[in-house]
Protein backbone atom coordinates (compact mmCIF):
# COMPACT_ATOMS: atom_id res chain seq x y z
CA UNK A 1 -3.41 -53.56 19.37
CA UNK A 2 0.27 -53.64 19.43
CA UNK A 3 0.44 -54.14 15.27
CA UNK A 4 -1.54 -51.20 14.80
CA UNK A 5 0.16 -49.17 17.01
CA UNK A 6 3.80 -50.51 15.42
CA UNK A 7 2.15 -49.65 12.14
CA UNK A 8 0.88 -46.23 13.20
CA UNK A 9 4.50 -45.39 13.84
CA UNK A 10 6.30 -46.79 10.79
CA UNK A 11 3.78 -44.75 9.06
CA UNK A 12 4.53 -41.29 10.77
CA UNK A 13 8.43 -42.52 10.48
CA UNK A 14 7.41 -42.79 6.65
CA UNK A 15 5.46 -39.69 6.19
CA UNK A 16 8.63 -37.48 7.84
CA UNK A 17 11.16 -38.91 6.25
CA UNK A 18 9.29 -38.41 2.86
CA UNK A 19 8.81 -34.81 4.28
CA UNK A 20 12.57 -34.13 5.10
CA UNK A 21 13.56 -35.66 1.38
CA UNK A 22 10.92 -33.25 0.09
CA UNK A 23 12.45 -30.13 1.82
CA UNK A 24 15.95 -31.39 1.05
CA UNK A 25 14.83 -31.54 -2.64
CA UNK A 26 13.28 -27.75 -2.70
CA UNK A 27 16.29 -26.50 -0.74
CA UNK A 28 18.52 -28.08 -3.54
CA UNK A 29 16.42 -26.46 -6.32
CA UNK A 30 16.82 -23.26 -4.15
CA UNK A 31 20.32 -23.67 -3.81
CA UNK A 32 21.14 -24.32 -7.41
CA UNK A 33 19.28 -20.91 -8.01
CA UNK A 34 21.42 -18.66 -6.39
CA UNK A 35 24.88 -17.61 -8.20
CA UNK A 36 27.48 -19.61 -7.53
CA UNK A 37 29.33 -16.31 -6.02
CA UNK A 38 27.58 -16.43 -2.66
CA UNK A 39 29.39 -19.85 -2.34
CA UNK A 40 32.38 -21.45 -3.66
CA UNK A 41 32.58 -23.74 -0.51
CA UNK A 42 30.20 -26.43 0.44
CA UNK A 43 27.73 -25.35 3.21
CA UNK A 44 25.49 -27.04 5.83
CA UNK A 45 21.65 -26.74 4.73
CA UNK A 46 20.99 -23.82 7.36
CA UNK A 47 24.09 -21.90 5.83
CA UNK A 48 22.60 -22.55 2.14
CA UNK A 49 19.60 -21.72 3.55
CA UNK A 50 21.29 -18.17 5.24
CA UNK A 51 23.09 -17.11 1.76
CA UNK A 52 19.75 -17.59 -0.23
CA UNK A 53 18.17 -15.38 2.07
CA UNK A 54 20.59 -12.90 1.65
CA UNK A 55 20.89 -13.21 -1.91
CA UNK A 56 17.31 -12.46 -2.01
CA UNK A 57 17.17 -9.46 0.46
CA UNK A 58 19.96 -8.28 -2.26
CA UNK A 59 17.75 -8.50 -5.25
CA UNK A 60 14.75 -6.47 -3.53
CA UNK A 61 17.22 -3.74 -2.84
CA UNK A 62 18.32 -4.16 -6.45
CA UNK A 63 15.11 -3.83 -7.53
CA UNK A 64 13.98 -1.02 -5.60
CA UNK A 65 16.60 1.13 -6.89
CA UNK A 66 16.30 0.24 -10.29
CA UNK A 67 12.62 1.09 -10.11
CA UNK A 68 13.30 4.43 -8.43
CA UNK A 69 16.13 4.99 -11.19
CA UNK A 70 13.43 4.53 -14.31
CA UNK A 71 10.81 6.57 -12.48
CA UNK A 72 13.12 9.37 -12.59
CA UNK A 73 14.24 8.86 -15.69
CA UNK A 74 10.69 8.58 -17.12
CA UNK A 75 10.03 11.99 -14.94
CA UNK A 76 12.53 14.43 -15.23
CA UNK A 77 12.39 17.46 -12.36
CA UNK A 78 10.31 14.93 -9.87
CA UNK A 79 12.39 15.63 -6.85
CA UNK A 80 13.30 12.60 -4.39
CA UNK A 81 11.25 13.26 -1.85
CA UNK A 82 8.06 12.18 -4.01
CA UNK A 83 9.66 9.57 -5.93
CA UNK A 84 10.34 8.14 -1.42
CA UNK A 85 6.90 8.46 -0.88
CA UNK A 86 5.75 7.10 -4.28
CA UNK A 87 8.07 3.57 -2.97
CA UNK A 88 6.56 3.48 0.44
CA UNK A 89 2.99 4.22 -0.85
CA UNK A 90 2.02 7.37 1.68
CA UNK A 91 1.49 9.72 -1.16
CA UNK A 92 -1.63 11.25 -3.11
CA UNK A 93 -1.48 11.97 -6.92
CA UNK A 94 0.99 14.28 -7.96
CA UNK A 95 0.76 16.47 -10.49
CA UNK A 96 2.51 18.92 -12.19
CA UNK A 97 1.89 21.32 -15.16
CA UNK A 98 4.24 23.36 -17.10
CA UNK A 99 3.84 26.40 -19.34
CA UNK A 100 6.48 26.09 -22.11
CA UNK A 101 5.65 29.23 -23.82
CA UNK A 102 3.28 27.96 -26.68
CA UNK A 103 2.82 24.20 -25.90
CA UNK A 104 1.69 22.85 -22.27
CA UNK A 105 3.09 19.60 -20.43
CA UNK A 106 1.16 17.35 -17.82
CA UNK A 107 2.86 15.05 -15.28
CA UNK A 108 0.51 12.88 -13.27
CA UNK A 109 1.69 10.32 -11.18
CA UNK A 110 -1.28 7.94 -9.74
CA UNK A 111 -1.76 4.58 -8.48
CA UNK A 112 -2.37 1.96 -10.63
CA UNK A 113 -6.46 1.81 -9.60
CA UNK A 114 -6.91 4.94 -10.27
CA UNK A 115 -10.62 6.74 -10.57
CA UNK A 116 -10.00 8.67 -13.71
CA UNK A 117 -9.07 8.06 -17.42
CA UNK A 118 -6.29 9.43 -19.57
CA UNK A 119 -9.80 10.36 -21.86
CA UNK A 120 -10.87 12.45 -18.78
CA UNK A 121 -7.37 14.69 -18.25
CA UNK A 122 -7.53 14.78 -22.82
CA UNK A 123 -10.73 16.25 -22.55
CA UNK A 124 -9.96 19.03 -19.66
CA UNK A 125 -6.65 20.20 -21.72
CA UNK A 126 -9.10 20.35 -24.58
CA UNK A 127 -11.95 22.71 -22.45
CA UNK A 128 -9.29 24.48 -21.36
CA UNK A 129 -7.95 25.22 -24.84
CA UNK A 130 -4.75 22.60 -25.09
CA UNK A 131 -4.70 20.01 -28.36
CA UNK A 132 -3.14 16.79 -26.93
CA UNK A 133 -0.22 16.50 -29.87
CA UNK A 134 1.14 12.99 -27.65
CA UNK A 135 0.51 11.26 -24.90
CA UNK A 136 2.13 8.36 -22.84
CA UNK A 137 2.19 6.26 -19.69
CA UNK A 138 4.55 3.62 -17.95
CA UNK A 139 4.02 1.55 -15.13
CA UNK A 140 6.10 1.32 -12.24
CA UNK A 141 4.69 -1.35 -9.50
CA UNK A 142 1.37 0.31 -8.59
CA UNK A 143 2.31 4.13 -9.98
CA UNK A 144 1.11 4.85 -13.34
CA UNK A 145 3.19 8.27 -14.55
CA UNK A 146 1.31 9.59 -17.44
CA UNK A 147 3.16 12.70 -20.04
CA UNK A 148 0.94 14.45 -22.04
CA UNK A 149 2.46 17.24 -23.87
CA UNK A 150 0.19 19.79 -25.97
CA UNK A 151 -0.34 22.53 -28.10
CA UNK A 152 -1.78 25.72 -26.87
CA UNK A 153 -4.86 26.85 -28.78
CA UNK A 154 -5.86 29.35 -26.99
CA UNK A 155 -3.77 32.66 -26.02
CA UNK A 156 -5.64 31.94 -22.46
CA UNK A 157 -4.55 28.51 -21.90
CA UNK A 158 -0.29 29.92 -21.13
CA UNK A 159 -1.79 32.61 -18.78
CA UNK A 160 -3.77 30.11 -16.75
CA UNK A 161 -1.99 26.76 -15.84
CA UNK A 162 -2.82 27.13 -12.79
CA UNK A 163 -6.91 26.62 -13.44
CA UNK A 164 -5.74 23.98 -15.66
CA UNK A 165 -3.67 22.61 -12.31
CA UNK A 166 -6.73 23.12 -10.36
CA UNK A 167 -9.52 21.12 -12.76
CA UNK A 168 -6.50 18.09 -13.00
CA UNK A 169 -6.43 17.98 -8.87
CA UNK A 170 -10.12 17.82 -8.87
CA UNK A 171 -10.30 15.26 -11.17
CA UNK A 172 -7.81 12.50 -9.55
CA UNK A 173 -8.74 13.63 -5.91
């Protein structure tokens, strides 16, 4: 009884020290990861593990901006407070049509699982009297921005975006 109880030990005693050389390992590869600026010193594995977590906490930050910085540069006259609620997700589709004298342009912001097609907001400009002369989307995390810029066709469609405002809403509501 005593053997397997001295051999139920050196086997836990085995299995943890192969467990701490394991997490020393992955917080080496972690370590050797972060820029060397965050450390010209050497630190205690806690401290490593500290500045990696900060380094990290950095790049989200980073990140967020620069994906609130090509948002607006993909959507000129957005204001902030959308592009805020577009980051934190408590938004519904926004959308916004112009009247530029003889051509028309659509901004529609959505989430990425969207219910409607780019086909679907082509074919209401073309009801309501727009050719589609380009169209374009980016993705940013979950938002999809599409830009569709048209032609008027009609003398009606200039004197009426906001029908074609109203048939858009219905369509991603």
């Amino acid at each position: 009884m005593k053997g397997t109880q001295s051999s139920s030990k050196l086997e836990r005693k085995t299995v943890e020290k192969d467990r701490r050389t394991h997490m020393k390992g992955q917080l080496s590869k972690l370590w050797n990861l972060i820029p060397s600026r965050y450390s010209k010193e050497p630190l205690s594995q806690l401290d490593q593990l500290d500045q990696a977590i900060v380094y990290i906490n950095n790049l989200k930050g980073r990140v967020t901006e620069l994906m609130k910085k090509k948002l607006k540069l993909n959507i000129e006259g957005i204001n902030e407070n959308i592009l805020d609620r577009m980051m934190t997700g408590l938004w519904t589709p926004v959308i916004e049509v112009r009247d530029l004298d003889s051509s028309l342009e659509v901004v529609l912001i959505s989430r990425l699982h969207k219910s409607f097609t780019l086909s679907d907001i082509i074919g209401v400009l073309g009801e309501e009297g727009a050719e589609v002369m380009n169209a374009n989307f980016s993705n940013v995390g979950d938002n999809v921005t599409h830009i569709i810029h048209s032609r008027v066709t009609s003398p009606r469609v200039g004197l009426e975006t906001a029908r074609v405002y109203e048939r858009l809403k219905e369509l991603v509501h």
